[in-house]
Protein backbone atom coordinates (compact mmCIF):
# COMPACT_ATOMS: atom_id res chain seq x y z
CA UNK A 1 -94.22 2.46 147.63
CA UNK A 2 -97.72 2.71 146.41
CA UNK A 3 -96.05 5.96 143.56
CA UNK A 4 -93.41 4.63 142.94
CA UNK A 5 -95.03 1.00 141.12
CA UNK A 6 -97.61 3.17 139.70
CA UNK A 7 -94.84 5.65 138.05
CA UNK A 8 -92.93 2.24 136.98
CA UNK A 9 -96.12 1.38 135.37
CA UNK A 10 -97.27 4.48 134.01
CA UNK A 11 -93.76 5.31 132.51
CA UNK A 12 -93.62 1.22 130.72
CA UNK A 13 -97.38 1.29 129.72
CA UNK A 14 -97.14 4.95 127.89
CA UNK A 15 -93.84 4.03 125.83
CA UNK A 16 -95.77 1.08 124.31
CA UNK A 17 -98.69 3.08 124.01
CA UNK A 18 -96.64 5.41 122.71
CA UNK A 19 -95.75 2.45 119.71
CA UNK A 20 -99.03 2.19 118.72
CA UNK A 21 -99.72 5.90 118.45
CA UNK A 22 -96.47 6.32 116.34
CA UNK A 23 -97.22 3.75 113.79
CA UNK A 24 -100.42 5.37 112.93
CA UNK A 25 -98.65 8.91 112.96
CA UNK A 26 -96.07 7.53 110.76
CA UNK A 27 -98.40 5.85 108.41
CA UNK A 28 -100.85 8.94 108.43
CA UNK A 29 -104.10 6.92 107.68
CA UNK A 30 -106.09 7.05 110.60
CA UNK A 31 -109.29 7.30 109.68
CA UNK A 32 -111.18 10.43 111.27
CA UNK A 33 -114.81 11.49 112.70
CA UNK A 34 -116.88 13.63 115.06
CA UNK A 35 -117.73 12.40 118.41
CA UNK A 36 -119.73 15.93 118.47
CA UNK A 37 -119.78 19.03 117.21
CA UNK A 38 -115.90 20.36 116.67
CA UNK A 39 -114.81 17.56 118.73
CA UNK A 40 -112.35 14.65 116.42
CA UNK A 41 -111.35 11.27 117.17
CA UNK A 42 -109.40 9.06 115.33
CA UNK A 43 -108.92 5.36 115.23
CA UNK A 44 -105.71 6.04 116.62
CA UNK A 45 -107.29 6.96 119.74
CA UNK A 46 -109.24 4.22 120.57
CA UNK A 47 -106.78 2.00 119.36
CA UNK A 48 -104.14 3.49 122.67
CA UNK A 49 -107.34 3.94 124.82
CA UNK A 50 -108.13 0.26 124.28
CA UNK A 51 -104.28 -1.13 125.15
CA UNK A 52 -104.84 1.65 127.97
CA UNK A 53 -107.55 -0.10 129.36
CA UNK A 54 -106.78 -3.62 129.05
CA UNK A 55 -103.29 -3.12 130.17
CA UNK A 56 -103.53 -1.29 133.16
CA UNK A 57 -107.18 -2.21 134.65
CA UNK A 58 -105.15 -5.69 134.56
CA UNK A 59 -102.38 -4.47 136.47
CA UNK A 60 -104.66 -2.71 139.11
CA UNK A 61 -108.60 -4.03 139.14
CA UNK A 62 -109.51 -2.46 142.04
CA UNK A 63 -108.64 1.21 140.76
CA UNK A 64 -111.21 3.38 139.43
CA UNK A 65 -111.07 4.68 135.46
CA UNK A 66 -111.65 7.95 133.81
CA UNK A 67 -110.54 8.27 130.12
CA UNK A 68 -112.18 10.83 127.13
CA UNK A 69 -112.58 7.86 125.03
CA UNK A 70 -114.24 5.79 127.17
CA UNK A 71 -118.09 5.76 128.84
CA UNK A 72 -117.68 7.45 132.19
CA UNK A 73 -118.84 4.40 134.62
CA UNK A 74 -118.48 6.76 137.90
CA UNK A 75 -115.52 4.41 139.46
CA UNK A 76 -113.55 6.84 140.13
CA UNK A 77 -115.78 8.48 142.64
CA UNK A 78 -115.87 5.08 145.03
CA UNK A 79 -112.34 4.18 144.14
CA UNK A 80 -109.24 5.02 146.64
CA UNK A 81 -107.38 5.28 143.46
CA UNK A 82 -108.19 5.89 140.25
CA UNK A 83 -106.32 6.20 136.80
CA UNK A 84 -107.23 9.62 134.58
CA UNK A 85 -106.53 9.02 131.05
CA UNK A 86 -106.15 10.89 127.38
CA UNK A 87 -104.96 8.10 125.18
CA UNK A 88 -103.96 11.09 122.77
CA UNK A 89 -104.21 14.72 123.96
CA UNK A 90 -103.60 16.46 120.80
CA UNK A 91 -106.12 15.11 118.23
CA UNK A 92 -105.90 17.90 116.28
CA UNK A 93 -101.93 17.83 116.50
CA UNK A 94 -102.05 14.28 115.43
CA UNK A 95 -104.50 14.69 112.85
CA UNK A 96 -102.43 17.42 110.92
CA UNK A 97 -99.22 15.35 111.25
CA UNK A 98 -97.67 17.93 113.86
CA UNK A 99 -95.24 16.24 116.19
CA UNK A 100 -97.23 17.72 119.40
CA UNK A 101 -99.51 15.57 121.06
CA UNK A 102 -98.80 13.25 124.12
CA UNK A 103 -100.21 10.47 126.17
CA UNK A 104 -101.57 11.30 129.29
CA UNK A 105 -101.85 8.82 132.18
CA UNK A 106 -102.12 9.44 135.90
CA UNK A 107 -103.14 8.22 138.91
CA UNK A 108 -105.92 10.11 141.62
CA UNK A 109 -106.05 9.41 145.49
CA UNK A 110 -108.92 11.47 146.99
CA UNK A 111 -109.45 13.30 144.13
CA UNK A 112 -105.55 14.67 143.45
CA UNK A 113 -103.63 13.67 141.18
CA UNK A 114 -100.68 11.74 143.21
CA UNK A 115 -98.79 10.08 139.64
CA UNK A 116 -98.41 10.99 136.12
CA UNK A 117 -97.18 10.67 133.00
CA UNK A 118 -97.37 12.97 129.91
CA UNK A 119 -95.53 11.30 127.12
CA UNK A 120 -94.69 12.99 123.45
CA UNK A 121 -93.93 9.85 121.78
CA UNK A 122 -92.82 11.26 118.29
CA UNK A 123 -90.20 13.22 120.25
CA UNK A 124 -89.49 10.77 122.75
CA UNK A 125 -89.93 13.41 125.68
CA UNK A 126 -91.65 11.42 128.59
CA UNK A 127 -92.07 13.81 131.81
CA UNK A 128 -93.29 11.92 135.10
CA UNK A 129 -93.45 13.02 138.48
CA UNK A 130 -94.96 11.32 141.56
CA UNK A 131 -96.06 13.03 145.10
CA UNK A 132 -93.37 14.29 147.08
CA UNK A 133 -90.78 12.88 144.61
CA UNK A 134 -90.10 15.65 142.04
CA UNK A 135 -90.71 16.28 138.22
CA UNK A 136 -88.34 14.86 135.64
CA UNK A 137 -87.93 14.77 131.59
CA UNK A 138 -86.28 11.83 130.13
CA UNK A 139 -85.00 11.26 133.98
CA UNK A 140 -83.34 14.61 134.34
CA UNK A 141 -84.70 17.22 137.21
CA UNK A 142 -86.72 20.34 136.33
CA UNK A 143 -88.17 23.30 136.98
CA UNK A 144 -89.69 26.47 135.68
CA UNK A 145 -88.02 29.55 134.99
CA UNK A 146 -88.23 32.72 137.26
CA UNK A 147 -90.01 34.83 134.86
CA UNK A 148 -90.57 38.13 137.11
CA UNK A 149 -93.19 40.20 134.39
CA UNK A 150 -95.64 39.39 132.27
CA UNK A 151 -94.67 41.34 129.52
CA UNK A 152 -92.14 39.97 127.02
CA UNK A 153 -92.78 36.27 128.81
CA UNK A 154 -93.05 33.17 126.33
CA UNK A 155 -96.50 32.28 126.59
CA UNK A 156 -98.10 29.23 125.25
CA UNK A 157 -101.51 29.64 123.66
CA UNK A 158 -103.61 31.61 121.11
CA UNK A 159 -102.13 34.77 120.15
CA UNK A 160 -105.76 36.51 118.75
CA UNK A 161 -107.53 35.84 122.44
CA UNK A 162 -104.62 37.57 124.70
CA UNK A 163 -104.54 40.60 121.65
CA UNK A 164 -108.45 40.80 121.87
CA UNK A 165 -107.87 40.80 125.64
CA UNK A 166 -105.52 43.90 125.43
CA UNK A 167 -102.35 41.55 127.28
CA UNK A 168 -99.03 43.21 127.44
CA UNK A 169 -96.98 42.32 124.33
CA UNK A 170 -95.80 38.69 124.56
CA UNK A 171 -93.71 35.68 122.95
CA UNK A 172 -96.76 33.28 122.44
CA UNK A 173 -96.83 30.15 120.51
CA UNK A 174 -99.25 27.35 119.90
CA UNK A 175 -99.55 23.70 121.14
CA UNK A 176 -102.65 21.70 121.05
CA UNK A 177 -102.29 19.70 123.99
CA UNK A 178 -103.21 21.43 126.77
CA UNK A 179 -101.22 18.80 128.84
CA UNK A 180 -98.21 19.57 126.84
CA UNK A 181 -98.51 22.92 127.35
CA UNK A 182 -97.75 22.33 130.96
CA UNK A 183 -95.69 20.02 131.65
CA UNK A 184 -93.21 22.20 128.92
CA UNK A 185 -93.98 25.04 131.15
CA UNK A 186 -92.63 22.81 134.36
CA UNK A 187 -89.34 22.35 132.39
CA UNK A 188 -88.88 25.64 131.68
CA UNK A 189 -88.90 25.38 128.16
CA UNK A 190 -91.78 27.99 128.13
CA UNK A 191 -92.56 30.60 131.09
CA UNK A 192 -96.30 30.42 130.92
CA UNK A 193 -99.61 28.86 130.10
CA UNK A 194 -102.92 30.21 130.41
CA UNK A 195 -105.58 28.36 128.94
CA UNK A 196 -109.26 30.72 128.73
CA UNK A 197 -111.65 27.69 127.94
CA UNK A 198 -113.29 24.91 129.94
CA UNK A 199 -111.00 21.83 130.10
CA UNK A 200 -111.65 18.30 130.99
CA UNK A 201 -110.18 15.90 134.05
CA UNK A 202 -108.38 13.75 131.53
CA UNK A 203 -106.31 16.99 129.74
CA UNK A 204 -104.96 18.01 132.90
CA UNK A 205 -104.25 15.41 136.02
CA UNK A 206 -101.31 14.35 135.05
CA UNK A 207 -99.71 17.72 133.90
CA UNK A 208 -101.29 18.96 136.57
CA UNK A 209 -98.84 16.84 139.68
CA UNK A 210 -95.85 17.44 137.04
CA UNK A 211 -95.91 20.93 137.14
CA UNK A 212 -96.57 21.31 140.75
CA UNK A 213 -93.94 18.55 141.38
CA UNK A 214 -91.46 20.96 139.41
CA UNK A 215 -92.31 23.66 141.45
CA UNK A 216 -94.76 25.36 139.23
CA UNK A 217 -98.52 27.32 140.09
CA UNK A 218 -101.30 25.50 138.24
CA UNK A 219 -105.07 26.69 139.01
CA UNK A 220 -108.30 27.53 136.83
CA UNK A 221 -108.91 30.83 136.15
CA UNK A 222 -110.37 31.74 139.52
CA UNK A 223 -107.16 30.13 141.24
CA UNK A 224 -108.82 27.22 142.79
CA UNK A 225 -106.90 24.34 142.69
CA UNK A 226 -108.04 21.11 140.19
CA UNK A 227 -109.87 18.32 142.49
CA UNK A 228 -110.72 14.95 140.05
CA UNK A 229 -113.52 13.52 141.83
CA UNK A 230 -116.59 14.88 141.27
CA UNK A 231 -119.56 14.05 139.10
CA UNK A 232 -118.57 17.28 137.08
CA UNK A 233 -114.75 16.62 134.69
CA UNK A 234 -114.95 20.00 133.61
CA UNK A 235 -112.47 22.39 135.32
CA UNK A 236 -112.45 26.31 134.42
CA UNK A 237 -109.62 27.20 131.92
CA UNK A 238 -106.05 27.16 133.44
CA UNK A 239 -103.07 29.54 134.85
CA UNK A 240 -99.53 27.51 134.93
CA UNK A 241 -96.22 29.32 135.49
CA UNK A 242 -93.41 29.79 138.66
CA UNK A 243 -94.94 31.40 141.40
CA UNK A 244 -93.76 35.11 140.78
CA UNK A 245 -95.06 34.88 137.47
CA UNK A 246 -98.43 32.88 138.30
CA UNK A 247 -100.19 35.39 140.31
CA UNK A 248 -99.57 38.19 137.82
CA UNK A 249 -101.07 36.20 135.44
CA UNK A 250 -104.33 35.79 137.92
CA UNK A 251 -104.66 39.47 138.59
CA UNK A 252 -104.46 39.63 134.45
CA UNK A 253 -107.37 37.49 134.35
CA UNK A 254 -109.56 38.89 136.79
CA UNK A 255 -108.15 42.66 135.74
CA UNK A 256 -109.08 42.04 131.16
CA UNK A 257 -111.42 39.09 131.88
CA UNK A 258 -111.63 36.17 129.36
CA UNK A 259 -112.96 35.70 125.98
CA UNK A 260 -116.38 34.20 127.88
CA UNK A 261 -116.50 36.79 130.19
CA UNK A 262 -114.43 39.76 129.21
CA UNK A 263 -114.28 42.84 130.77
CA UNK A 264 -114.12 44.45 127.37
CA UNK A 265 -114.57 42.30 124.80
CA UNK A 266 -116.70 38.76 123.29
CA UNK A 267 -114.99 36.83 121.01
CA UNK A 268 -118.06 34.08 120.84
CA UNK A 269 -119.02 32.91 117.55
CA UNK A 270 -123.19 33.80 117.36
CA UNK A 271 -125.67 35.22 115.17
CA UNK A 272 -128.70 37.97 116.63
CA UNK A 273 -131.58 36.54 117.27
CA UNK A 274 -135.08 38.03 117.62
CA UNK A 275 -137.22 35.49 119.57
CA UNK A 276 -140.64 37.16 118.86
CA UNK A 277 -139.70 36.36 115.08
CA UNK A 278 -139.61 33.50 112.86
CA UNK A 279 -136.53 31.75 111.36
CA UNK A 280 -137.31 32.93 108.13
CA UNK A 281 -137.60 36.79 109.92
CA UNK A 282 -134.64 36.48 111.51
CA UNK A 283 -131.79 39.16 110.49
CA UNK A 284 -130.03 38.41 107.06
CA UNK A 285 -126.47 38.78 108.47
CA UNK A 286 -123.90 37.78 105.87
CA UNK A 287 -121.33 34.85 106.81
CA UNK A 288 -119.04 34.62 103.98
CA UNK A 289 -117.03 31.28 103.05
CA UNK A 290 -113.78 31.38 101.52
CA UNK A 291 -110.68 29.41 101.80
CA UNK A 292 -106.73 29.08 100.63
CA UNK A 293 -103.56 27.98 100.51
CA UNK A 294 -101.59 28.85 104.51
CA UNK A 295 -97.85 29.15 104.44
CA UNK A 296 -98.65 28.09 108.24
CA UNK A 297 -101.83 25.90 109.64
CA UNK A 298 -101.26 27.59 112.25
CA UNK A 299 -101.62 31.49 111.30
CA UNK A 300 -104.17 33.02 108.69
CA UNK A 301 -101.63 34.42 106.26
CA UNK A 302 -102.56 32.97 103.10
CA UNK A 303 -99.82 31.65 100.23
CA UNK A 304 -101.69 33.44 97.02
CA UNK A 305 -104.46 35.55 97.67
CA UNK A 306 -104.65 35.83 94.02
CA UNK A 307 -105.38 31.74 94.60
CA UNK A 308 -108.14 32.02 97.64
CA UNK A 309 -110.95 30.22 96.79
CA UNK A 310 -114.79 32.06 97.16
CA UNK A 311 -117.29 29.25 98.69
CA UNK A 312 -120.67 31.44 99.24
CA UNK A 313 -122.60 34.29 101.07
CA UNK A 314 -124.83 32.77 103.99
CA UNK A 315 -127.68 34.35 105.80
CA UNK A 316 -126.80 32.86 109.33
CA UNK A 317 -123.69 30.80 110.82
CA UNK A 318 -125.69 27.24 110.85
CA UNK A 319 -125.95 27.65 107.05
CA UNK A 320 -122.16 28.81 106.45
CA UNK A 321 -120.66 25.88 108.71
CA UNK A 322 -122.62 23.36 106.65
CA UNK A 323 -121.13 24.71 103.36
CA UNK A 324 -117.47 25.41 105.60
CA UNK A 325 -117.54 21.76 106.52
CA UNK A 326 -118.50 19.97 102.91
CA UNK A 327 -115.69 22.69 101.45
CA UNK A 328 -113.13 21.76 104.08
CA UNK A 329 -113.54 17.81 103.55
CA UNK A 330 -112.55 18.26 99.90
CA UNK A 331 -109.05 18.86 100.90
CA UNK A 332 -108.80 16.78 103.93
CA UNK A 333 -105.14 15.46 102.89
CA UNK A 334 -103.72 19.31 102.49
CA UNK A 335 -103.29 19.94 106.00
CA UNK A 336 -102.09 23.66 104.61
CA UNK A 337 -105.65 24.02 102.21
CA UNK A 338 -108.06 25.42 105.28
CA UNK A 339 -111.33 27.35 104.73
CA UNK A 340 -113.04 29.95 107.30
CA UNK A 341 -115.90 31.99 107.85
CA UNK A 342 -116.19 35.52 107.77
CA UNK A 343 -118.59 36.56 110.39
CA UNK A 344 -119.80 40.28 109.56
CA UNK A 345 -121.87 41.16 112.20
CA UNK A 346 -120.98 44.91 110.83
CA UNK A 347 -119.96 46.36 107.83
CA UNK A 348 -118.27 49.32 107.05
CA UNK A 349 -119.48 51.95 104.98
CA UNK A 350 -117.16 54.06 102.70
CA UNK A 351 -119.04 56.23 101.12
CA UNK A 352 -120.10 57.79 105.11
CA UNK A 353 -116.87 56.82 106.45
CA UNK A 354 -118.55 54.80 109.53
CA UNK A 355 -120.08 51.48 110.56
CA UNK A 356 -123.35 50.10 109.60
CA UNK A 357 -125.18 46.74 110.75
């Protein structure tokens, strides 16, 4: 009885938090800033985190509370339940007006996740599941598909970090929220998910009982199961598919490694450093600016190269994202004007046909 009220809940609360979210989609005004470094909120946020909060620590005061946009108070860890929240998983989605993002809401007993709800209000999807009750979208039953190989799967995720990775050739696309990515997995509207960087409590717990509720695999990287009460919310990257498919993808990981700990290959964005030497000693490594025109935000395939625009030549990566950030605010309305950083770490030499640097 306990799941089934909190689903009722969950499912009522999200759709009107969905409301709120959709308005400021529609109107696409929210205003924008860093909480840190890479990391974007929007007034839209806190605007669903605070109807969140109010709405269902009103309907259950004795439950403990976890959400990104709010000060983690520790509840959750003396609570018998507690709710895990993202008011909007999918900032970036949101910010660049792509109909992706969802509203996250579940419900933790003992530190797994027993309820949730992952909500895409702009497409009106809203997948719940409880414990021991299935997984449904919009009401209707699901389940992943019985993808038997790796190869040729549809994967969602970043296409550059499984190619750096040497993965078998695969149909991969792109979806910001990690929760979405999923939960669509659990409905078999894509095979796979494997997600290579740390993610927090709040982006997974309630995908997490939604996919296994489907009959889905969901682990970190290492295939340990996700626990939601402990002082730590981070949880390491993330493996979701059927159960054929799942622990193919684990052996991938621990066969190629990940982009933080490859077998072959770093992918980390650093400069060289020589600790014995002053900043002003330091290696002049060239970090180049530029930006353009995408006929997708998505991809790096530019509209006009004839059009690109040349920003500056940096001697280290602090310096470049300064001038990459005041270059990129200029055309914060063109969600298709982005600018990047070329990070040559080597250059190659024609006249001797090799690689210098």
């Amino acid at each position: 009885m306990p799941n089934n009220k909190d689903l009722a809940l969950l499912i009522d609360t999200a759709r009107t938090a969905g409301k709120i979210a959709r308005e400021y989609y529609e109107r696409g005004d929210a205003k924008v800033w860093d909480k840190s470094e890479n990391n974007p909120v929007t007034e839209a946020d806190i605007a669903v985190n605070e109807y969140l909060q109010t709405t269902l620590q009103a309907a259950r005061p004795n439950y403990g509370w976890l959400s990104e946009e709010t000060k983690d108070d520790a509840s959750r860890l003396g609570a018998k339940r507690s709710f895990v929240i993202d008011p909007i998983d999918g900032t970036r989605a949101f910010m660049d007006a792509k109909p992706h993002f969802t509203i996250c809401l579940a419900v933790i007993e003992n530190g797994v996740a027993v309820v949730g709800v992952v909500y895409n209000p702009i497409l009106d999807e809203m997948f719940e599941a409880r414990a021991g009750g299935g997984a449904r979208l919009n009401t209707r039953p699901i389940k992943p598909n019985d993808q038997h190989s790796i190869a040729g799967c549809s994967m969602i995720g970043y296409p550059r970090k499984f190619k750096r990775l040497g993965w078998p050739d695969m149909r991969v696309s792109v979806r910001n929220s990690v929760a979405y990515r999923i939960v669509m997995v659990a409905a078999g509207l894509r095979d796979a998910s494997v997600v290579f960087t740390p993610k927090s409590d709040w982006d997974l717990a309630a995908a997490d009982i939604i996919a296994r509720e489907a009959g889905a695999m969901i682990s970190d990287l290492d295939g340990k199961a996700f626990h939601y009460a402990k002082d730590d919310v981070k949880e390491n990257g993330v493996i979701c598919a059927s159960p054929r498919l799942y622990f193919l993808l684990l052996e991938q990981v621990k066969t190629a490694g990940t982009p933080s700990n490859p077998k072959k290959l770093e992918t980390r964005m650093s400069d060289r450093t020589d600790e014995k030497k002053t900043p002003d000693q330091q290696p002049q490594l060239l970090h180049i600016v530029i930006g353009g025109e995408l006929i997708d935000p998505m991809k790096t395939e530019f509209k006009d190269l004839s059009k690109v625009e040349y920003v500056g030549a940096y001697p280290n990566y602090g310096s470049a994202k300064n001038a990459w950030k005041d270059a990129a605010q200029r055309t914060v309305d063109n969600a298709h004007m982005r600018f990047f950083i070329l990070h040559a770490h080597h250059l190659i030499d024609p006249d001797n046909d090799g690689v210098i640097g």
